[in-house]
Protein backbone atom coordinates (compact mmCIF):
# COMPACT_ATOMS: atom_id res chain seq x y z
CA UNK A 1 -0.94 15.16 19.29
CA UNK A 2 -2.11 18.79 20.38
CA UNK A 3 -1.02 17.96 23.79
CA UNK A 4 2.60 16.97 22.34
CA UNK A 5 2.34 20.01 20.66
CA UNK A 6 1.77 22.25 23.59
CA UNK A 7 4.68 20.74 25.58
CA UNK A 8 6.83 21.22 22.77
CA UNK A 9 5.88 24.83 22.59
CA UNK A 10 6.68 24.89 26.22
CA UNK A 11 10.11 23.34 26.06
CA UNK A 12 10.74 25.87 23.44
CA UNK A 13 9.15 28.98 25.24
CA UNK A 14 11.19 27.83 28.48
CA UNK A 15 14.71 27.39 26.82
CA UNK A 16 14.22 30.66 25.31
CA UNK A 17 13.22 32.53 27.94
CA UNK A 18 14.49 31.00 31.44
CA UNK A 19 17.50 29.06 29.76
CA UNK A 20 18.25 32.55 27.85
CA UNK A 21 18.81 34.53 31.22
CA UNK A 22 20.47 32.13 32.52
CA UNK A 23 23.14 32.04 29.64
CA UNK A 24 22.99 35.75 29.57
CA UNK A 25 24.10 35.85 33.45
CA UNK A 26 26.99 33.40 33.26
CA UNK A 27 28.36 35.29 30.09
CA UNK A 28 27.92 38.77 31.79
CA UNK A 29 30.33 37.19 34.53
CA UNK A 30 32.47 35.40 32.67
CA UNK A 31 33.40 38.51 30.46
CA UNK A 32 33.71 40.67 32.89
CA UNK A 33 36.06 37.92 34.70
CA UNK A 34 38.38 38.16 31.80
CA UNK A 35 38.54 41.73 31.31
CA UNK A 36 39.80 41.76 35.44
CA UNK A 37 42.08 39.15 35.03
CA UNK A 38 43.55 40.93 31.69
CA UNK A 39 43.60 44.27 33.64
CA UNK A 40 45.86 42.46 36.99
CA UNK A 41 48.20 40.99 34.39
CA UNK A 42 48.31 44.00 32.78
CA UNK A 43 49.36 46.03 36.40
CA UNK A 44 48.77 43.73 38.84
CA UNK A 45 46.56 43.10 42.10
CA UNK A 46 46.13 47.40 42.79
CA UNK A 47 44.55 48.02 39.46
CA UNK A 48 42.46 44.96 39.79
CA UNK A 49 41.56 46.93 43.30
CA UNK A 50 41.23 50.00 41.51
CA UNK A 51 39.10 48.61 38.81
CA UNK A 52 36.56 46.76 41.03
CA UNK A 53 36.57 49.92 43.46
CA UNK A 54 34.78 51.44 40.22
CA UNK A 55 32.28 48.75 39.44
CA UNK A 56 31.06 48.83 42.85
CA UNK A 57 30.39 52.70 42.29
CA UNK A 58 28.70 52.64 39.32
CA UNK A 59 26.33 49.63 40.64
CA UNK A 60 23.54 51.64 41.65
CA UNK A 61 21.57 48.67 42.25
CA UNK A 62 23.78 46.53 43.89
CA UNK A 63 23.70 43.50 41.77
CA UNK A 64 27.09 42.60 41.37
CA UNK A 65 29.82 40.81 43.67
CA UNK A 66 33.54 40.78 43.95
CA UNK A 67 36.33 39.27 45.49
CA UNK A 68 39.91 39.76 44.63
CA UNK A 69 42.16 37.63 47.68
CA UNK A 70 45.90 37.13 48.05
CA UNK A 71 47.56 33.08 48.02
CA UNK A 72 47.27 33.66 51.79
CA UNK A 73 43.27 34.09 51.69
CA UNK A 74 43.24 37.99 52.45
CA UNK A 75 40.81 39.43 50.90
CA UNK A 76 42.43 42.51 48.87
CA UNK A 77 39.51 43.99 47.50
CA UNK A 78 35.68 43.63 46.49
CA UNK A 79 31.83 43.47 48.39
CA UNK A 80 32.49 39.63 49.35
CA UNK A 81 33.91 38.67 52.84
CA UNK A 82 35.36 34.94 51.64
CA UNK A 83 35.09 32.59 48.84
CA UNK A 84 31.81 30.12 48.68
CA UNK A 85 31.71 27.21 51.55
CA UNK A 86 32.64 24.34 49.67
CA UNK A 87 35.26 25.59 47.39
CA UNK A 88 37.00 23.69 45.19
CA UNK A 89 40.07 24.62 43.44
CA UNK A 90 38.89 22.73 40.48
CA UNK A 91 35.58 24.39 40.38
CA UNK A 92 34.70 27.85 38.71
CA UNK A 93 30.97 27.90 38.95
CA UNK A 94 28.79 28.33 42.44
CA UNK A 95 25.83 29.41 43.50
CA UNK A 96 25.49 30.76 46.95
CA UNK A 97 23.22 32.01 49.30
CA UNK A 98 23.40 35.63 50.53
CA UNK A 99 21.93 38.44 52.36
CA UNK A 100 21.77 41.86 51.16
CA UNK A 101 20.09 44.66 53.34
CA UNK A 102 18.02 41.86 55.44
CA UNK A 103 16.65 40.28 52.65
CA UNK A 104 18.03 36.89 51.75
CA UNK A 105 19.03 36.19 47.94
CA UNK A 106 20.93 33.92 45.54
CA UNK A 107 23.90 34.62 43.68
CA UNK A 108 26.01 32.92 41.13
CA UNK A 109 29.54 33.36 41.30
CA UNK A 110 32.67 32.55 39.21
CA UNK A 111 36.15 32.38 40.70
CA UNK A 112 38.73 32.07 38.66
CA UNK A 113 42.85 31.35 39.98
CA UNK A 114 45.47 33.92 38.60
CA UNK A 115 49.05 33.34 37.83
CA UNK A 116 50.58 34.03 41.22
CA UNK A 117 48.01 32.04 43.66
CA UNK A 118 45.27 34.72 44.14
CA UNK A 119 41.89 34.35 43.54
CA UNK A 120 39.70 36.17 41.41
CA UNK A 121 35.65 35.74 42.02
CA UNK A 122 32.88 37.65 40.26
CA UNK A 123 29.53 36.86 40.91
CA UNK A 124 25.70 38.72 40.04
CA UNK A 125 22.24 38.90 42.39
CA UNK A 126 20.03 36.77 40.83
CA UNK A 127 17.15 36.74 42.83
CA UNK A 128 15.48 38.72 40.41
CA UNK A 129 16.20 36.69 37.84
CA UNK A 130 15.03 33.41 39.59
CA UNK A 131 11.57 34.94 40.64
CA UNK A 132 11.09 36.13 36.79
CA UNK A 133 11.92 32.61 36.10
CA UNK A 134 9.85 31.14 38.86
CA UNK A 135 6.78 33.58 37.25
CA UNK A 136 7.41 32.03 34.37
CA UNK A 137 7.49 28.45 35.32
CA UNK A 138 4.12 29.02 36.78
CA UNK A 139 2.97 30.73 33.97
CA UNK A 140 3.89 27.93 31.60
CA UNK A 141 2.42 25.36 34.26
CA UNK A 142 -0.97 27.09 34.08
CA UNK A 143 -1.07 27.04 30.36
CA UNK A 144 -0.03 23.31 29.99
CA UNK A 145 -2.90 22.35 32.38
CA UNK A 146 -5.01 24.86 29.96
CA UNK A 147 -3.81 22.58 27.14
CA UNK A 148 -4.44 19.45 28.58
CA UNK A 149 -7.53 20.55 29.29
CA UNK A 150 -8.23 21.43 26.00
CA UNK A 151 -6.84 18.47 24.51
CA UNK A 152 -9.31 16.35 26.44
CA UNK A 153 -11.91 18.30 25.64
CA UNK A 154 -11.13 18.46 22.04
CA UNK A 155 -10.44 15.02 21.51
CA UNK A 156 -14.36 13.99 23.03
CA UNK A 157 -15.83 16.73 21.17
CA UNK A 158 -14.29 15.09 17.80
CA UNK A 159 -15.07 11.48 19.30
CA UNK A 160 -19.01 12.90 19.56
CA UNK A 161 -18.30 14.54 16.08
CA UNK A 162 -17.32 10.78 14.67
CA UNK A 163 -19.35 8.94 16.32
CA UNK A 164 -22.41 11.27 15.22
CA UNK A 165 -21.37 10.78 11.67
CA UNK A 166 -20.71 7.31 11.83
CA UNK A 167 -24.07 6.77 13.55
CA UNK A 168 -26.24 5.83 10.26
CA UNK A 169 -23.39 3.72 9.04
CA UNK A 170 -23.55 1.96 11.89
CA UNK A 171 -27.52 2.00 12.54
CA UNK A 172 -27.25 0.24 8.69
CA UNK A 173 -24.75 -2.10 9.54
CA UNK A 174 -26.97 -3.23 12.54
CA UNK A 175 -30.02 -3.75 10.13
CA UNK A 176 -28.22 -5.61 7.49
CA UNK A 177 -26.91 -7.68 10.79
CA UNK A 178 -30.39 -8.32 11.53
CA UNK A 179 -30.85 -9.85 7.98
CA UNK A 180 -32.99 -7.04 6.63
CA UNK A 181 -30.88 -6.12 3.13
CA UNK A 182 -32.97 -3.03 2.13
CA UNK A 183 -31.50 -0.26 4.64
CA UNK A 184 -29.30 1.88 2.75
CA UNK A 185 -26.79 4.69 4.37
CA UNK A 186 -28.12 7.88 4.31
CA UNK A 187 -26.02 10.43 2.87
CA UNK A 188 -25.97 14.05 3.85
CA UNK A 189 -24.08 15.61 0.57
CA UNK A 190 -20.91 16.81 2.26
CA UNK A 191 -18.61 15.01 -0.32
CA UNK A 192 -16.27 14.27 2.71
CA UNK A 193 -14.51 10.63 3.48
CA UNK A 194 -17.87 9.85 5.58
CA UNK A 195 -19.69 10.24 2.50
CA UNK A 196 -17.39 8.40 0.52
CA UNK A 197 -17.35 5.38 3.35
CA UNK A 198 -21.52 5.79 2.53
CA UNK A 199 -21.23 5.70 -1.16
CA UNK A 200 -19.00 2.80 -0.85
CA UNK A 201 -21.17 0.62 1.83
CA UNK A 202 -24.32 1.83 0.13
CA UNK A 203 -22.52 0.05 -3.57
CA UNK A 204 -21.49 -2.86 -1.47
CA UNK A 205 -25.13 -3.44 0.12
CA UNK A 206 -26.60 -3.12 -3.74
CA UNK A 207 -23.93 -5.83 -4.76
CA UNK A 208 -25.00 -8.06 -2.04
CA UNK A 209 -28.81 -7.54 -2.67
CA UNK A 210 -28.39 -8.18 -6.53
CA UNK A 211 -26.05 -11.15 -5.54
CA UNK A 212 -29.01 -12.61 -2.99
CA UNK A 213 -31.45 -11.54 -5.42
CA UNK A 214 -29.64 -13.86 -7.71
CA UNK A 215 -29.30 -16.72 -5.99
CA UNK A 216 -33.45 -16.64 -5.01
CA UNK A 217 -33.43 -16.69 -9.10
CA UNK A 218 -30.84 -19.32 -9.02
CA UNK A 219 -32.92 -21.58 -7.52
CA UNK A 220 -35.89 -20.78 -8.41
CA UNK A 221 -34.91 -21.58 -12.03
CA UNK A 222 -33.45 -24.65 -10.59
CA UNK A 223 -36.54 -25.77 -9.55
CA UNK A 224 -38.61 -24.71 -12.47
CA UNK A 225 -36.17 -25.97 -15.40
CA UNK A 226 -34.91 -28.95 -13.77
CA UNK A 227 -38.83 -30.09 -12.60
CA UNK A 228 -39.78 -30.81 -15.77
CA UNK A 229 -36.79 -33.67 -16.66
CA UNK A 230 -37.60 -35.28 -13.38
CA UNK A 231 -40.84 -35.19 -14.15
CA UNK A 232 -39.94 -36.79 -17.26
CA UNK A 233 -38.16 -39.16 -16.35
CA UNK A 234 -40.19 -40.51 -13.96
CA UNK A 235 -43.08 -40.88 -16.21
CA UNK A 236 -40.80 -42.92 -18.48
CA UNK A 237 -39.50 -44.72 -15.23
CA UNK A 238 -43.34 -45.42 -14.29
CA UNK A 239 -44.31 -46.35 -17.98
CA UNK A 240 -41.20 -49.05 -17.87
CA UNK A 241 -42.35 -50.43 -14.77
CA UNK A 242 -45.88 -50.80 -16.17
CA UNK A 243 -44.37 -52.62 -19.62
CA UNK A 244 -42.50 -54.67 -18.11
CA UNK A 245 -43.60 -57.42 -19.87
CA UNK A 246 -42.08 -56.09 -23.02
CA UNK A 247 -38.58 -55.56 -23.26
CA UNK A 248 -38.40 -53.58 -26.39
CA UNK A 249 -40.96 -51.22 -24.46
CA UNK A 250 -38.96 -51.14 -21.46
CA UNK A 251 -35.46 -50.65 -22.66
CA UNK A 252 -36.76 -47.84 -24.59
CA UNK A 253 -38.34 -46.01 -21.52
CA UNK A 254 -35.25 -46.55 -19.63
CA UNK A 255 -33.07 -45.24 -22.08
CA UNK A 256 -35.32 -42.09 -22.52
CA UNK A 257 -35.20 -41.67 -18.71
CA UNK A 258 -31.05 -41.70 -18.98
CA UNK A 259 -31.39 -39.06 -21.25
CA UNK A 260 -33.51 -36.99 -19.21
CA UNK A 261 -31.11 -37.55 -16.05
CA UNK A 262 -28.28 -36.80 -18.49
CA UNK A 263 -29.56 -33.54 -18.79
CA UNK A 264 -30.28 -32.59 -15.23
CA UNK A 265 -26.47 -33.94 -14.55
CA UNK A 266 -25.03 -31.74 -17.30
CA UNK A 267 -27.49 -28.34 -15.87
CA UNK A 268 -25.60 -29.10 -12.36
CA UNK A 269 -22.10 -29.49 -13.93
CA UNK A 270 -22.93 -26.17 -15.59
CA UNK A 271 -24.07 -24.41 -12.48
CA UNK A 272 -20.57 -25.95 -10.47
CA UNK A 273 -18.52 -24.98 -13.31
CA UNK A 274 -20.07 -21.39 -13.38
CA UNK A 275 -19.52 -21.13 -9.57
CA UNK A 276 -15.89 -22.42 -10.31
CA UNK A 277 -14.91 -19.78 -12.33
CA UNK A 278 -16.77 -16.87 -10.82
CA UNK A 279 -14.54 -17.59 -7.40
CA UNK A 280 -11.54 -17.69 -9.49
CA UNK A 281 -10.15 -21.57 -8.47
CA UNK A 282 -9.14 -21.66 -12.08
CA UNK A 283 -6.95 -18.90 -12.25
CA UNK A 284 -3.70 -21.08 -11.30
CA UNK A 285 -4.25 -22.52 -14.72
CA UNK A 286 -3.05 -19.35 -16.49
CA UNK A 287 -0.25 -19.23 -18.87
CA UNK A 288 0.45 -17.96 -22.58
CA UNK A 289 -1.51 -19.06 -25.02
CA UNK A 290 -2.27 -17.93 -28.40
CA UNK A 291 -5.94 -17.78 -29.19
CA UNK A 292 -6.14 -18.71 -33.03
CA UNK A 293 -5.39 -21.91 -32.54
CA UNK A 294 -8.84 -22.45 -30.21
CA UNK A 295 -10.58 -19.96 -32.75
CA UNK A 296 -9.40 -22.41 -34.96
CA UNK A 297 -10.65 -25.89 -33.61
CA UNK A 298 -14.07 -23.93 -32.03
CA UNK A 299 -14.35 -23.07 -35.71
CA UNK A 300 -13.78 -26.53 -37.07
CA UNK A 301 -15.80 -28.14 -34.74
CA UNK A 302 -19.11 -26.07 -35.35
CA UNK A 303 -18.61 -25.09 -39.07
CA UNK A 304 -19.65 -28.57 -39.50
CA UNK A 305 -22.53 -28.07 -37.99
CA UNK A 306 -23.61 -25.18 -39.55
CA UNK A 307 -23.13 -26.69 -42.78
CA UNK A 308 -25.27 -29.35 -41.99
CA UNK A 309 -28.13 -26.75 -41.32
CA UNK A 310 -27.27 -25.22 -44.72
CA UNK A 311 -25.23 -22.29 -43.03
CA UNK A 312 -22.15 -20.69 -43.41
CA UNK A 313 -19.52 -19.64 -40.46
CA UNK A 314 -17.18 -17.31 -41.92
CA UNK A 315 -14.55 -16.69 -40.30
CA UNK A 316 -11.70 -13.20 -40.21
CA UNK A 317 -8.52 -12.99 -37.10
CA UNK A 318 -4.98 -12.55 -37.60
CA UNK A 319 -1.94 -14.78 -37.44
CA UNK A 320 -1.42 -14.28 -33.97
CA UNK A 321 -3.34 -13.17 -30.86
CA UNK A 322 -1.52 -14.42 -27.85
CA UNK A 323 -2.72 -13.37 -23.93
CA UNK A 324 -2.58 -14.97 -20.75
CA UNK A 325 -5.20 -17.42 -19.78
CA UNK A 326 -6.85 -20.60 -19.22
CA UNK A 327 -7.03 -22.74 -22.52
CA UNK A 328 -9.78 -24.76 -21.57
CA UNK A 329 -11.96 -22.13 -20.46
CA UNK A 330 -11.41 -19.67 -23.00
CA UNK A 331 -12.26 -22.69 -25.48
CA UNK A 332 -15.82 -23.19 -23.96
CA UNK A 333 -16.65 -19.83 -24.16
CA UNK A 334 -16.19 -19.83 -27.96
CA UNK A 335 -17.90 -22.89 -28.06
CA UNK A 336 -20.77 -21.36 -26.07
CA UNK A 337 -21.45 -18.64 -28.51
CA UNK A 338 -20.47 -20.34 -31.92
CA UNK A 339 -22.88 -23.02 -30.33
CA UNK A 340 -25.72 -20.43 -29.52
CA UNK A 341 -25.29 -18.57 -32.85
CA UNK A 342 -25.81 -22.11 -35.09
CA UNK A 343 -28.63 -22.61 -32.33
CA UNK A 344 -30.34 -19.45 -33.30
CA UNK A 345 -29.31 -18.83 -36.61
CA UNK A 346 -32.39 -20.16 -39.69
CA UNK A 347 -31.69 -22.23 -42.58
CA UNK A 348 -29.27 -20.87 -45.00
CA UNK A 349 -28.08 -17.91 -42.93
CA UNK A 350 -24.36 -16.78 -41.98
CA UNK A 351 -22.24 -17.09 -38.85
CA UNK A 352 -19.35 -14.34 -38.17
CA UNK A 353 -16.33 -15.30 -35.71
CA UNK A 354 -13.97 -12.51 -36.22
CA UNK A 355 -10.98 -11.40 -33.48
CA UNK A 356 -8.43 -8.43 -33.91
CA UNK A 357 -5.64 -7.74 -32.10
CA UNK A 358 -5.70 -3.92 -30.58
CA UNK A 359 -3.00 -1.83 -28.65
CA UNK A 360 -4.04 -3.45 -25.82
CA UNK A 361 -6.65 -5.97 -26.18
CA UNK A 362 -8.42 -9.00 -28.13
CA UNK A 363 -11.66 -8.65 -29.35
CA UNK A 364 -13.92 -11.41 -30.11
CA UNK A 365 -17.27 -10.99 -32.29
CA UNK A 366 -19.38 -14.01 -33.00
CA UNK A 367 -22.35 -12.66 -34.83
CA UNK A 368 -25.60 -14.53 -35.87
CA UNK A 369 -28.78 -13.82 -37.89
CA UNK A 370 -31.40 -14.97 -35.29
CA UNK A 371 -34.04 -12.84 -33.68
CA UNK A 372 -31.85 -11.22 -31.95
CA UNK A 373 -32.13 -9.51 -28.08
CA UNK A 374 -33.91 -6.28 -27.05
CA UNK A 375 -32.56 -4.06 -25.15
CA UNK A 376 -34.67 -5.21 -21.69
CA UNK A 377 -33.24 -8.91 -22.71
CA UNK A 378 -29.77 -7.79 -23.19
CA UNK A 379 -29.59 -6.64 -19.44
CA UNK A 380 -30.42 -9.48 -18.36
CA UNK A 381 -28.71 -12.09 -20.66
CA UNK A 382 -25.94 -14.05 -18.85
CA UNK A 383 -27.92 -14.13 -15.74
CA UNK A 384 -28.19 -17.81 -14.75
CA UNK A 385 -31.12 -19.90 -15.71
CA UNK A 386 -32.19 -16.93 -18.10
CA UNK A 387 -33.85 -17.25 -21.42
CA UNK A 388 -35.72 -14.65 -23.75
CA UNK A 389 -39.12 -15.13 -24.98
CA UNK A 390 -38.05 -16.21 -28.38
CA UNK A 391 -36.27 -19.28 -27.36
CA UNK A 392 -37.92 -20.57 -25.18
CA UNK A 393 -39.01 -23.54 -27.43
CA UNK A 394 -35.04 -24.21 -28.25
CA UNK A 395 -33.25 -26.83 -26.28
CA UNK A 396 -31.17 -25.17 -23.49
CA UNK A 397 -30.55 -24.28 -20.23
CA UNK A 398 -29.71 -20.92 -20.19
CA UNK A 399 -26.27 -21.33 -18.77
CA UNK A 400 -23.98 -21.11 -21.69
CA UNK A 401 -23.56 -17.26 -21.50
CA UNK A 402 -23.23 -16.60 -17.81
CA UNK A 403 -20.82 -18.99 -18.02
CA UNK A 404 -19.52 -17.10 -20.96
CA UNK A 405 -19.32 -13.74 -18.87
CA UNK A 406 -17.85 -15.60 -15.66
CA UNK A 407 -14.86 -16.31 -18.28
CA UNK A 408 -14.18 -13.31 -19.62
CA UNK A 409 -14.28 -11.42 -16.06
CA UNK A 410 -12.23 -14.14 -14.57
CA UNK A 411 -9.36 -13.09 -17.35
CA UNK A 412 -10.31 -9.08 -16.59
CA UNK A 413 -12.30 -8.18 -19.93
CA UNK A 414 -15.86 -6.98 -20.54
CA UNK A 415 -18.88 -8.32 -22.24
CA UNK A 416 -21.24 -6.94 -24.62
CA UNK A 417 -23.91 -7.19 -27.07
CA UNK A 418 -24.62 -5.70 -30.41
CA UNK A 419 -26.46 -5.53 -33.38
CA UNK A 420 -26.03 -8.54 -35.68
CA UNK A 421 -25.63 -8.74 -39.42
CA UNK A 422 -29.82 -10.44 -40.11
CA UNK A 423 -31.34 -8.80 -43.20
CA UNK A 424 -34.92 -8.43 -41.95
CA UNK A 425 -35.96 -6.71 -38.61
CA UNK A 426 -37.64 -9.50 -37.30
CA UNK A 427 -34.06 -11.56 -37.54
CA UNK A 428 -31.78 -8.67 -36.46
CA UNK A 429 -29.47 -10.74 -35.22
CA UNK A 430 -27.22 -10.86 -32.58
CA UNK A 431 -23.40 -10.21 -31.84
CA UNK A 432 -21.66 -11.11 -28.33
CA UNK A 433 -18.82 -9.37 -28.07
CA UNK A 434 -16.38 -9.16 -25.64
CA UNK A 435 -12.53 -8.06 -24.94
CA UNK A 436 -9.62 -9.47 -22.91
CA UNK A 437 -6.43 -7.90 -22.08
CA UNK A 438 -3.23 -8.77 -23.45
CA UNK A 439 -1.91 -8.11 -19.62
């Protein structure tokens, strides 16, 4: 680009400098052309002879040239023996070579035909003008090779420049290569795009670590909450096997076992379901869909429940909430929490499912009177496999909120937790919250 730059300038510098003379010399002889050929139809060939008789006085430098001839080819007047070798009668511009005082020259010379047959030719010494325009040239040569000089030498200086910035990005790129995911970009505090392409990696690299550190947890809780059905159930496998003898006995032991496989098959349908969501294979299934109804049936399905533990789901959303979305999904994440919240909530307490229609959003509350989350727990709730000290000895698999949260991100909303509505501050309770878009 500088280098386009610099012959641009140069074209420009060239056509108005050279190109100017140039244009400046052929309208010179041109004019002066006229004014002759005005004066011989004005008195004819003698005061054309008069009048170039007084140019070639007052040319002190002897620059110009003329040449008045008759229709025969007699010269009549002017400093020029005969017309231009070459001549044309339908030509008006030469250029010719000359030689004035011993020194050779060029000359460019107009002729122009008058009425009667003669010939009219003016002409200027432009020898001058062609080594000003040769100094020039040179001139302009020298400073394009300048240019392209310093266009080369810019353009490595700014290729050292980026690849000196771009050095720890890529020194962190190689270590993260290399399968070490702790290196992190270093960032000088210039607030420049580098620095922005650092913030950026150095968020992407965190990502990836929590993601990584997530699956190790993953599995980990695979292995530690799936272990124990196994375990189970091949204890109840082994005890059938040793009663075999007694039906009764051993159709109880294998039922017991189904169970326990039951369970590890629902924790993996869970986990593939979660995974599902969270890559976002379920988002052809969107269309309009109006969320009481599923507030509805979530709410007639588990206020049953809850009255059979002596509590009460009450329940407050308006006539209509509609949104875009999967049915299905949306429908087990209300299940999930109304679910958790009978799970949690004691004997006799209450159950809040409430939704309200803002500007631009749903929110959901479903609000318990457990024992609630601190606020170390609540940072970590939704997390796969997770489960707070204080229910540990309920049945579950911690799955039901991440599965929740993958949900509610897949449809672009936010997740949160709150205080609940216990009465006593060791049953706070809890409220899960979260919001979806009407977009």
């Amino acid at each position: 680009m500088f280098l386009l730059a610099g012959l641009a300038f140069t074209g420009v510098l060239w056509w108005g400098t050279a190109g100017a003379l140039d244009r400046q010399i052929d309208a010179a002889i041109r004019a002066d052309a006229m004014a002759l050929a005005e004066r011989w139809r004005d008195a004819g060939d003698q005061a054309v002879a008069d009048a170039i008789g007084e140019r070639l006085a007052l040319d002190a430098e002897n620059q110009t040239l003329y040449l008045l001839s008759a229709p025969s080819g007699q010269r009549l007047a002017g400093n020029l023996e005969a017309l231009p070798q070459g001549f044309a009668p339908d030509v008006q511009w030469y250029g010719m070579s000359l030689e004035r005082d011993g020194i050779p020259g060029e000359a460019r010379l107009f002729v122009l035909p008058l009425p009667d047959g003669s010939r009219l030719a003016v002409g200027r010494d432009v020898e001058e003008k062609l080594r000003l325009r040769a100094l020039l040239t040179e001139g302009l040569a020298w400073s394009a090779g300048v240019a392209l000089l310093f266009a080369f030498a810019g353009a490595a200086l700014l290729r050292r420049a980026l690849e000196r910035r771009l050095a720890p990005v890529t020194a962190t790129a190689a270590l993260i290569a290399g399968g070490d995911l702790s290196p992190r970009v270093p960032l000088s505090g210039r607030e420049d795009e580098f620095e922005a392409l650092g913030h950026s990696m150095n968020t992407m690299l965190d990502r990836i670590a929590h993601l990584m550190e997530g699956v190790r947890g993953v599995s980990d809780a695979i292995a530690h909450d799936l272990r124990t059905p196994i375990a189970r159930a091949r204890n109840r496998l082994e005890e059938a096997l040793a009663n075999a003898d007694d039906p009764a006995a051993l159709h109880s032991a294998l039922e017991r076992g189904i169970a326990d496989l039951d369970n590890v098959t629902r924790v993996f349908q869970a986990v593939l379901r979660i995974a599902e969501v969270e890559a976002g294979a379920r988002r052809a299934a969107f269309a309009p869909v109006d969320l009481v109804p599923l507030l509805e049936d979530a709410a007639e399905l588990y206020g049953a429940t809850a009255e059979e533990n002596g509590q009460t789901l009450r329940t407050e959303w308006p006539a209509a909430l509609p949104l875009t979305g999967d049915r299905d999904l949306l429908l087990q994440a209300l299940a999930n929490l109304l679910d958790n919240a009978v799970k949690f909530t004691p004997d006799g307490g209450s159950i809040l499912l409430k939704a309200e229609l803002l500007e631009d959003a749903i929110v959901v509350r479903v609000s318990d009177q457990g024992p609630g989350l601190s606020l170390e727990d609540r940072e970590r709730v939704g997390e796969r496999f997770f489960r707070a000290d204080s229910s540990r000895n309920t049945p579950g698999s911690g799955l039901g909120l991440s599965l929740v949260r993958a949900v509610v991100q897949l449809h672009g909303g936010t997740l949160w937790f709150d205080e609940g509505h216990g009465e006593s501050l060791d049953k706070p309770g809890l409220a899960v919250c979260f919001r979806l878009p009407l977009a």
